[in-house]
PDB file of N, CA and C in Angstrom:
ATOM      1  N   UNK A   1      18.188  25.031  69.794  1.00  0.00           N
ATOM      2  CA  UNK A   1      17.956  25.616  68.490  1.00  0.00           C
ATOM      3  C   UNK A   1      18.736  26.916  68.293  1.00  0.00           C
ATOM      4  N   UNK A   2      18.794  27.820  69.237  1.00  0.00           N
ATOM      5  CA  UNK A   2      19.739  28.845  69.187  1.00  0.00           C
ATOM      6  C   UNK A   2      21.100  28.953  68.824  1.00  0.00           C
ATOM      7  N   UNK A   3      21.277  27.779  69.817  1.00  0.00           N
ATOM      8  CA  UNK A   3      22.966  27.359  68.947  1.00  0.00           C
ATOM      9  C   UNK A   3      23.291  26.826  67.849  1.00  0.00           C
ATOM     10  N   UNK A   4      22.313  25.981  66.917  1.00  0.00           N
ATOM     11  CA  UNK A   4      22.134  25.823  65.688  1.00  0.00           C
ATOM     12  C   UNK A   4      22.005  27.103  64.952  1.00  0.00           C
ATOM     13  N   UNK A   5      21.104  28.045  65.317  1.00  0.00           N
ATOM     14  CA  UNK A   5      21.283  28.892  64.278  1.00  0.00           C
ATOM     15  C   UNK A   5      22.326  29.536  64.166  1.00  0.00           C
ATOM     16  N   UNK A   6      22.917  30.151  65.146  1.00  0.00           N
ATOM     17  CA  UNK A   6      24.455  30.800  65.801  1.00  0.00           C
ATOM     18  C   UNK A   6      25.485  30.087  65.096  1.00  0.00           C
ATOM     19  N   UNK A   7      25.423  28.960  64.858  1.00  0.00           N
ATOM     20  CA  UNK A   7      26.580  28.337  63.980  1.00  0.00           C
ATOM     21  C   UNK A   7      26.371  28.193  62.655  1.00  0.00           C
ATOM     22  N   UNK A   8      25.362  28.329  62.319  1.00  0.00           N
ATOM     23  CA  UNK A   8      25.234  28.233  60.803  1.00  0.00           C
ATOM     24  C   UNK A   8      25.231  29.815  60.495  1.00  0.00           C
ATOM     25  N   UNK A   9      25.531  30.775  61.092  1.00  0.00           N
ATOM     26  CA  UNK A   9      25.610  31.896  60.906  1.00  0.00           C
ATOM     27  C   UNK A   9      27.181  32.256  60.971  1.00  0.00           C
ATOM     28  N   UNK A  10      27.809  31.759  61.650  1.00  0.00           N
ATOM     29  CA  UNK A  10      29.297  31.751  61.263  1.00  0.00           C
ATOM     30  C   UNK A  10      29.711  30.890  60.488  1.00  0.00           C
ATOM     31  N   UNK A  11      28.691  29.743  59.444  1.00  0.00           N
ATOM     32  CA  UNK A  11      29.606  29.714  58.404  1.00  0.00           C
ATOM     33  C   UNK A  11      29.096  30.675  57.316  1.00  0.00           C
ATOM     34  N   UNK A  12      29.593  31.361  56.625  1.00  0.00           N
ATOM     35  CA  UNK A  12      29.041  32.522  56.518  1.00  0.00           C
ATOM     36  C   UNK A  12      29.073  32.579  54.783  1.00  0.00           C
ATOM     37  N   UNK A  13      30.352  32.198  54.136  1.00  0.00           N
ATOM     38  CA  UNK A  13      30.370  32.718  52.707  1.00  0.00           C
ATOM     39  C   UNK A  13      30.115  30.876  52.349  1.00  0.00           C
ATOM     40  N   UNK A  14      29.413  30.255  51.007  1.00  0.00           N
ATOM     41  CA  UNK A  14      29.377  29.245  50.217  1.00  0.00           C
ATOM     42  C   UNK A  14      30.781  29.106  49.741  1.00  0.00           C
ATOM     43  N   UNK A  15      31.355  27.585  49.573  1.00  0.00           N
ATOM     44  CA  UNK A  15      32.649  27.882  49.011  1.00  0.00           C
ATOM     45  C   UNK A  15      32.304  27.717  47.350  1.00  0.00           C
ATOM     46  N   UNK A  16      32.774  27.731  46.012  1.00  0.00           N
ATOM     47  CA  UNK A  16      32.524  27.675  45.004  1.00  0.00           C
ATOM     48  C   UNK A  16      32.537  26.126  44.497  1.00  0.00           C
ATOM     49  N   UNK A  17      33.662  25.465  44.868  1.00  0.00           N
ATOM     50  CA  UNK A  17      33.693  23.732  44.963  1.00  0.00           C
ATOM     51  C   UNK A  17      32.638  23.137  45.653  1.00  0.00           C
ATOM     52  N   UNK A  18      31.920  23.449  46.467  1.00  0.00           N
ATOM     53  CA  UNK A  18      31.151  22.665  46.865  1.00  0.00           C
ATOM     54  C   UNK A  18      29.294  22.606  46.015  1.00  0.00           C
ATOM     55  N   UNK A  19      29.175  21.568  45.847  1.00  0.00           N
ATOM     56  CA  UNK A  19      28.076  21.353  44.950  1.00  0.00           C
ATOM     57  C   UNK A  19      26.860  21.468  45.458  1.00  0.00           C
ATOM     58  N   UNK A  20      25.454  20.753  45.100  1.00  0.00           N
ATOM     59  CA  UNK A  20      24.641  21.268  45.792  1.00  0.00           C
ATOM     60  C   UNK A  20      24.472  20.357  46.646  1.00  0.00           C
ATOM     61  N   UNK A  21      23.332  20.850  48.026  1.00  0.00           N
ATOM     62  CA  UNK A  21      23.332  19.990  49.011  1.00  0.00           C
ATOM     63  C   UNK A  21      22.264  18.628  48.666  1.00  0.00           C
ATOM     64  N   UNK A  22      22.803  17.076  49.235  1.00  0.00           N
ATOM     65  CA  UNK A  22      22.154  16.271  49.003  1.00  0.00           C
ATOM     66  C   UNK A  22      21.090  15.960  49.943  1.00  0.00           C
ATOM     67  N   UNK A  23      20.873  16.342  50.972  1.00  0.00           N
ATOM     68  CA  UNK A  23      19.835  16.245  52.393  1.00  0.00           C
ATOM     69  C   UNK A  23      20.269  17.606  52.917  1.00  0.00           C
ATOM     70  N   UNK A  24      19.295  17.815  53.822  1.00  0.00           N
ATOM     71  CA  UNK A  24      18.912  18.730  54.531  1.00  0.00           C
ATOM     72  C   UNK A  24      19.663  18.258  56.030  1.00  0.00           C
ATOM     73  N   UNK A  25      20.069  17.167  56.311  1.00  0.00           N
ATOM     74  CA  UNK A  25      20.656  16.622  57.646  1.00  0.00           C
ATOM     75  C   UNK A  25      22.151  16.723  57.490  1.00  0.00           C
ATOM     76  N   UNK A  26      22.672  17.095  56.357  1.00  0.00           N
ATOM     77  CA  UNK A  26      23.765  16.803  56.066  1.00  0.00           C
ATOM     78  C   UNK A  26      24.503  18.153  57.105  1.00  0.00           C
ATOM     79  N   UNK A  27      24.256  19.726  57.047  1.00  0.00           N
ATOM     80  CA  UNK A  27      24.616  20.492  57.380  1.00  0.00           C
ATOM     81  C   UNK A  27      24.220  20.205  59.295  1.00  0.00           C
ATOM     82  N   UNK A  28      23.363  20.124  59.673  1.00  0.00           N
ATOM     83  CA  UNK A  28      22.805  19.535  60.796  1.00  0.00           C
ATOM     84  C   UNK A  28      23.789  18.329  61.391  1.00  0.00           C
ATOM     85  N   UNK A  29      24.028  17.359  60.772  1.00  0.00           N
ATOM     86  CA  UNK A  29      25.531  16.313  61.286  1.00  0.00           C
ATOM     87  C   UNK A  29      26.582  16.472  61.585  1.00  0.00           C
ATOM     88  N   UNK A  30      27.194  17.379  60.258  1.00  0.00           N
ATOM     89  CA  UNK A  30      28.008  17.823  60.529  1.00  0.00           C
ATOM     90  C   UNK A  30      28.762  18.892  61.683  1.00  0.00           C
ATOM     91  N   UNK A  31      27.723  19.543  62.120  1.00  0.00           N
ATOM     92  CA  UNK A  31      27.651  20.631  62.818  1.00  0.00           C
ATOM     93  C   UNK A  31      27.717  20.178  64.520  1.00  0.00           C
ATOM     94  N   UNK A  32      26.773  19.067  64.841  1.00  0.00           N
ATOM     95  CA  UNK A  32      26.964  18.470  65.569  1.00  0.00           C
ATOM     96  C   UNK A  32      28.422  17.131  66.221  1.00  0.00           C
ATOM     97  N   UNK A  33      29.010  16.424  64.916  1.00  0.00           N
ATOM     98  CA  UNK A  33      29.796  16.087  64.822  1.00  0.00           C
ATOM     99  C   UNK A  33      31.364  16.803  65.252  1.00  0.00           C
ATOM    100  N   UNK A  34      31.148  17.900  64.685  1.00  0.00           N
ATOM    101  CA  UNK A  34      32.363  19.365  64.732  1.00  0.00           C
ATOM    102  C   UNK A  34      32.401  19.078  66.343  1.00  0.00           C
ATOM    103  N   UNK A  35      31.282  19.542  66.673  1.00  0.00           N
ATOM    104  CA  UNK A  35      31.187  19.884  68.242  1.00  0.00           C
ATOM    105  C   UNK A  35      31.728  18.655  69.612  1.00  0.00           C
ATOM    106  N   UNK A  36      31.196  17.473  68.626  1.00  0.00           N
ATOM    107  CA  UNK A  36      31.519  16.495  69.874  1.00  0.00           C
ATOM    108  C   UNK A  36      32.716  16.210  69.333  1.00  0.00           C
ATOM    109  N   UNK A  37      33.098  15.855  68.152  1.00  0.00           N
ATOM    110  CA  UNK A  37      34.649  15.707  68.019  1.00  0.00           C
ATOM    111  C   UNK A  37      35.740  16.141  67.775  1.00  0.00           C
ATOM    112  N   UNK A  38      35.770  16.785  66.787  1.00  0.00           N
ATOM    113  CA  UNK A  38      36.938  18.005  66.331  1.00  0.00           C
ATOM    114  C   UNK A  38      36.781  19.180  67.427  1.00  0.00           C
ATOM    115  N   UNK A  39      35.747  19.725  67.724  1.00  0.00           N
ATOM    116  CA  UNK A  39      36.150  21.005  68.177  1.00  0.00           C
ATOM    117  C   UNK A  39      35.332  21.108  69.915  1.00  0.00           C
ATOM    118  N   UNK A  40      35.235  19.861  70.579  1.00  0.00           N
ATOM    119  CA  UNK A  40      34.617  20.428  71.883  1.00  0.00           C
ATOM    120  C   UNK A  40      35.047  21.211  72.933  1.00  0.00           C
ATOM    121  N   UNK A  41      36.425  21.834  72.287  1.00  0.00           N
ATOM    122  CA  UNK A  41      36.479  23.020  73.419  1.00  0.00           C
ATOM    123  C   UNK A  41      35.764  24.209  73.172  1.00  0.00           C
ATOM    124  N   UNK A  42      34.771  24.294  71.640  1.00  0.00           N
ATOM    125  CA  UNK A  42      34.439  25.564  71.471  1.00  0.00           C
ATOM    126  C   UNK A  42      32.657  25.718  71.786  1.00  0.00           C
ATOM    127  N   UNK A  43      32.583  24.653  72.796  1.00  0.00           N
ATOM    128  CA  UNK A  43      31.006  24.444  72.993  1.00  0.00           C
ATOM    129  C   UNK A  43      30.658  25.408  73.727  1.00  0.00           C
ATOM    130  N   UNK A  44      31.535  25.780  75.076  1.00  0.00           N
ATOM    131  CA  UNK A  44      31.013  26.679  76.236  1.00  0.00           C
ATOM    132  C   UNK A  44      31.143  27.921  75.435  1.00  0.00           C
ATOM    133  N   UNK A  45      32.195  28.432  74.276  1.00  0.00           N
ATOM    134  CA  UNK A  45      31.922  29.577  73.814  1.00  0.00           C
ATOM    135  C   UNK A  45      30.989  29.878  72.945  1.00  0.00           C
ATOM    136  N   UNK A  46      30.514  29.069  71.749  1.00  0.00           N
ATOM    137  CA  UNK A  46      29.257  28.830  71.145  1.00  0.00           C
ATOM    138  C   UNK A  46      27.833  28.990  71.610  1.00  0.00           C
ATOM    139  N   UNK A  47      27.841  28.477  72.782  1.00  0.00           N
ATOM    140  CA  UNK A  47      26.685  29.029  74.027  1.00  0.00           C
ATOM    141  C   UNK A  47      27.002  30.266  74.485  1.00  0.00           C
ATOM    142  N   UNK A  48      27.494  30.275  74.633  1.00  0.00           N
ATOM    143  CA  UNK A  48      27.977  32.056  75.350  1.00  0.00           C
ATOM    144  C   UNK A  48      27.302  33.083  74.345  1.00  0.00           C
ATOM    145  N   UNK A  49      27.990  32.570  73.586  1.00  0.00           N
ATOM    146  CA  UNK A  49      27.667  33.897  72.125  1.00  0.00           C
ATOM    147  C   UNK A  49      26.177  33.225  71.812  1.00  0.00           C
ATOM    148  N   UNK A  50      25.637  32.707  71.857  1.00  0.00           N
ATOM    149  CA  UNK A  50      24.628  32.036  71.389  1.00  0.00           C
ATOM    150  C   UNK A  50      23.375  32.759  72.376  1.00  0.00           C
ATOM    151  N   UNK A  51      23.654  32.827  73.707  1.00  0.00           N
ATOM    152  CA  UNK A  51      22.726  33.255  74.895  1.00  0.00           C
ATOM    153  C   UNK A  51      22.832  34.926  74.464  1.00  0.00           C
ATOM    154  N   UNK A  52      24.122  35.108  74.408  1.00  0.00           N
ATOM    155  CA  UNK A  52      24.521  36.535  74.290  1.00  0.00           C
ATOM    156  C   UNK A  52      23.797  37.493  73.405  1.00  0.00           C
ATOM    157  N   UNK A  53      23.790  36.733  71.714  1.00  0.00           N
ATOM    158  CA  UNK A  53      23.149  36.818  70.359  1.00  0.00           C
ATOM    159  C   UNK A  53      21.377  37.255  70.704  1.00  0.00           C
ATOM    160  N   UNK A  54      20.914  35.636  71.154  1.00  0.00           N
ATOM    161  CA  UNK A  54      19.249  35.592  71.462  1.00  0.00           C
ATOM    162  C   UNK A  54      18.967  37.016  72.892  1.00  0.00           C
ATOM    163  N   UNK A  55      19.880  37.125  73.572  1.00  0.00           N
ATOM    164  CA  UNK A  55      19.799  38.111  74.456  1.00  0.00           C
ATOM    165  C   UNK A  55      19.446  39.514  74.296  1.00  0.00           C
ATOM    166  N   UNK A  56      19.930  39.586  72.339  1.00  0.00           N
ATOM    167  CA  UNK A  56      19.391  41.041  71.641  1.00  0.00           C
ATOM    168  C   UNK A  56      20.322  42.242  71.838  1.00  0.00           C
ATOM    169  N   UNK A  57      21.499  41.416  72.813  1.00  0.00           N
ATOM    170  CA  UNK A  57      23.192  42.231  72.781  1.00  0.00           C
ATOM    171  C   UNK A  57      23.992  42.211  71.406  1.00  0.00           C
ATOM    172  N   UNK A  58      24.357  43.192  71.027  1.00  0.00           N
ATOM    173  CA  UNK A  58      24.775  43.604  69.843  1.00  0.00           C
ATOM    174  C   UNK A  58      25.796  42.103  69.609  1.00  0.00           C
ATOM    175  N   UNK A  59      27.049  42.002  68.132  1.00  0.00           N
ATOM    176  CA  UNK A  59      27.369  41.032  67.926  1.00  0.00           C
ATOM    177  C   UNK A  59      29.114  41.831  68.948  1.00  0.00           C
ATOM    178  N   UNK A  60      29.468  42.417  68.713  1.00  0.00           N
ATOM    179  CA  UNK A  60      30.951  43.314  69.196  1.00  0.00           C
ATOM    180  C   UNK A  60      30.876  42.837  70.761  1.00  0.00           C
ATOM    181  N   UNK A  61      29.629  43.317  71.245  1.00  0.00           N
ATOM    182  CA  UNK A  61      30.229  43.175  72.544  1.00  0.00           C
ATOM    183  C   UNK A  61      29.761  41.541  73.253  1.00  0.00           C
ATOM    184  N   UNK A  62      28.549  41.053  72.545  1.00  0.00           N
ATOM    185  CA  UNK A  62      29.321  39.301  72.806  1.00  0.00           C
ATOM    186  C   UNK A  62      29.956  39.022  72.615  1.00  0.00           C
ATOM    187  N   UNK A  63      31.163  39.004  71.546  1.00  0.00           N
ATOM    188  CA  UNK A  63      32.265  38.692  70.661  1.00  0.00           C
ATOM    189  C   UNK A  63      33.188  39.110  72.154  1.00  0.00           C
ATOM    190  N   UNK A  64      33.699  40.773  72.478  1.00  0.00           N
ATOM    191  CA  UNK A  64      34.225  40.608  73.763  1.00  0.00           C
ATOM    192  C   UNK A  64      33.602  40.100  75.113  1.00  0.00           C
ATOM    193  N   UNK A  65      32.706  39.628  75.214  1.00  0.00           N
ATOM    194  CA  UNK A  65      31.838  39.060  76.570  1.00  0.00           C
ATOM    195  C   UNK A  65      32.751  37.547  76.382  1.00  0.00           C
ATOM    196  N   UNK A  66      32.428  37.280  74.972  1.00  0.00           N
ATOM    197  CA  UNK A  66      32.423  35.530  75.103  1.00  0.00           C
ATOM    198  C   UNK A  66      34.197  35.100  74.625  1.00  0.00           C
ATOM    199  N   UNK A  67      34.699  36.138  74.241  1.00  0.00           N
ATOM    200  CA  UNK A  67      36.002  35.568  73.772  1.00  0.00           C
ATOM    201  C   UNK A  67      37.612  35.062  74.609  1.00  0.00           C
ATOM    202  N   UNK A  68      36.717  35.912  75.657  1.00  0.00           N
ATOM    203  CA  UNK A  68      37.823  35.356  77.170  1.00  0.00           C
ATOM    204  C   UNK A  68      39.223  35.947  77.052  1.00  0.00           C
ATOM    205  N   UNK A  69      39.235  36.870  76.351  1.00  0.00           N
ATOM    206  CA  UNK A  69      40.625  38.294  76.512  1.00  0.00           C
ATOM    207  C   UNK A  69      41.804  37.187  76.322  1.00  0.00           C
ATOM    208  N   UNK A  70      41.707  36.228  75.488  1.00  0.00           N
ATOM    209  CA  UNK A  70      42.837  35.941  74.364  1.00  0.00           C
ATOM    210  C   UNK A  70      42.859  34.741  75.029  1.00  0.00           C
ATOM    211  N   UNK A  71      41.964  34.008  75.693  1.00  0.00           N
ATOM    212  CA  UNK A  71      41.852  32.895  76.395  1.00  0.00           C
ATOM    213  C   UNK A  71      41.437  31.445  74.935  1.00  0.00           C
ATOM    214  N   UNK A  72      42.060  30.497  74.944  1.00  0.00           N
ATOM    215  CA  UNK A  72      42.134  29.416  74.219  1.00  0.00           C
ATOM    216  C   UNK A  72      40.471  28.289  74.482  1.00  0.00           C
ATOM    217  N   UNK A  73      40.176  28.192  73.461  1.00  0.00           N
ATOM    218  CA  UNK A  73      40.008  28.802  72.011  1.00  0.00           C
ATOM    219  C   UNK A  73      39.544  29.656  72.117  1.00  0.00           C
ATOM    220  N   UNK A  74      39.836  30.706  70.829  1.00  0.00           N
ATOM    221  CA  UNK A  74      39.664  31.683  70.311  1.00  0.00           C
ATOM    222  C   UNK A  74      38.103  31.607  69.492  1.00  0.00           C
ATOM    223  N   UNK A  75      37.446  32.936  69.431  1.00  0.00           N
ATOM    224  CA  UNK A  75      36.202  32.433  68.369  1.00  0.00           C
ATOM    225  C   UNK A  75      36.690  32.676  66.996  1.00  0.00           C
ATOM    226  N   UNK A  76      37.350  32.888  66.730  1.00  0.00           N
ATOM    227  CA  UNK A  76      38.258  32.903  65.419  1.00  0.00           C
ATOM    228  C   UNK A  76      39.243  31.541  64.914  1.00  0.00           C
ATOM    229  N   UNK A  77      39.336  30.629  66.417  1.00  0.00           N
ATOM    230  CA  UNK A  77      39.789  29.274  66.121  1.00  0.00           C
ATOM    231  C   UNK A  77      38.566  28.706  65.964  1.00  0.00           C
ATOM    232  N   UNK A  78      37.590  29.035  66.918  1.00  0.00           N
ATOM    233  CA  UNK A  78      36.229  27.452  66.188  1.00  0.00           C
ATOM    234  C   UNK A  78      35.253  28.061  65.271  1.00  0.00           C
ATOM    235  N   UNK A  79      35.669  29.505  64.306  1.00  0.00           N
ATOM    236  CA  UNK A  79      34.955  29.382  63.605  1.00  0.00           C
ATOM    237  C   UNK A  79      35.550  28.711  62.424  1.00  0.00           C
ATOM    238  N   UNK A  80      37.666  28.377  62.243  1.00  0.00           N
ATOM    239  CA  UNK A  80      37.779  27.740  61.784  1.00  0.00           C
ATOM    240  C   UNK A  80      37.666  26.163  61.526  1.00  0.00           C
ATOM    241  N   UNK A  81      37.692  26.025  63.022  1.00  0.00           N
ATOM    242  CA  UNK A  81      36.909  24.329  62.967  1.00  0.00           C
ATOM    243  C   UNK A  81      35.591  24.197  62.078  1.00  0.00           C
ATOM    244  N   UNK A  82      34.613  25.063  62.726  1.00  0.00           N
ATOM    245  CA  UNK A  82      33.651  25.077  62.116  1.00  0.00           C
ATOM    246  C   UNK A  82      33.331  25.002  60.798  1.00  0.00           C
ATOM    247  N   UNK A  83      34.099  25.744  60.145  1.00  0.00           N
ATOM    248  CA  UNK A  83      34.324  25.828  58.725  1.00  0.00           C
ATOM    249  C   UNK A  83      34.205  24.722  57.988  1.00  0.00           C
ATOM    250  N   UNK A  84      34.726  23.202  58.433  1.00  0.00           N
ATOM    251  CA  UNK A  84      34.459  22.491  57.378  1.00  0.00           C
ATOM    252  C   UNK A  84      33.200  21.864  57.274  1.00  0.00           C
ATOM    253  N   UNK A  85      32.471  22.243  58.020  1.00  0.00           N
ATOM    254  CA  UNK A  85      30.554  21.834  57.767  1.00  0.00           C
ATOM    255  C   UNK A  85      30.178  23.093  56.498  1.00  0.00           C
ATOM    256  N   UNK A  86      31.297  24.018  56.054  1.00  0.00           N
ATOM    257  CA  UNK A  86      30.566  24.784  54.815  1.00  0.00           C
ATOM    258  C   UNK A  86      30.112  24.231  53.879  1.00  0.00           C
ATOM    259  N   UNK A  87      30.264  22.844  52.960  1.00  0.00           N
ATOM    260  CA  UNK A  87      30.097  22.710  52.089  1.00  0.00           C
ATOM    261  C   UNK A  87      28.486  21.720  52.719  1.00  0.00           C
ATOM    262  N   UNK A  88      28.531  21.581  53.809  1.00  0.00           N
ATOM    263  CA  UNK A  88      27.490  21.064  54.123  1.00  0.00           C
ATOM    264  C   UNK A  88      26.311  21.477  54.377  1.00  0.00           C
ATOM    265  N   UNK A  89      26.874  22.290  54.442  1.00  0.00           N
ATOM    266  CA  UNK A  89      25.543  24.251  55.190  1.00  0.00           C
ATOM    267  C   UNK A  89      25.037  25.059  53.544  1.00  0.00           C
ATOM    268  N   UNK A  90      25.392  24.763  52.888  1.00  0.00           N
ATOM    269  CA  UNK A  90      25.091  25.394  51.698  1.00  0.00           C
ATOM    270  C   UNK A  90      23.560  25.483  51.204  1.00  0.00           C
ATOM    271  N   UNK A  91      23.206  26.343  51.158  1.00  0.00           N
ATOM    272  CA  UNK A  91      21.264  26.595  51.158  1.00  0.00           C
ATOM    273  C   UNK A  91      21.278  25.630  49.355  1.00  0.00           C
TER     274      UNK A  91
END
């Protein structure tokens, strides 16, 4: 559950094209989907920051704990993966 919330927290702004949500599973699929297919190199860092986050460590210095000093992926690459579950994440 931690890492669910941790990712729906980096998608962060609504895009304006996207309409309203039709299920409540939709953002939840997608999110999971991202992970096992498009983006599973960004799982061990997602947990990282995720343990890091619930740990009550500020967001800066998980961000340098978990980002691996320019090590591939980047959390700035899977929050763009991530990104396309936005229109799915939309409250």
């Amino acid at each position: 559950m931690p890492l669910m919330v941790m990712l729906w927290l980096t998608i962060t702004q609504a895009a304006v094209a996207c309409g309203p949500a039709k299920d409540r599973s939709g953002c939840k699929d997608c999110i999971v989907d991202q992970m096992k297919y498009s983006c599973p190199s960004c799982v061990p860092l997602f947990h990282c920051m995720a343990r890091c986050l619930w740990g009550g460590t500020a967001r800066a210095k998980c961000i340098r704990k978990c980002d691996c000093d320019g090590g591939k992926p980047r959390l700035s690459d899977c929050k763009k993966c991530m990104a396309r579950c936005k229109c799915s994440c939309v409250a």
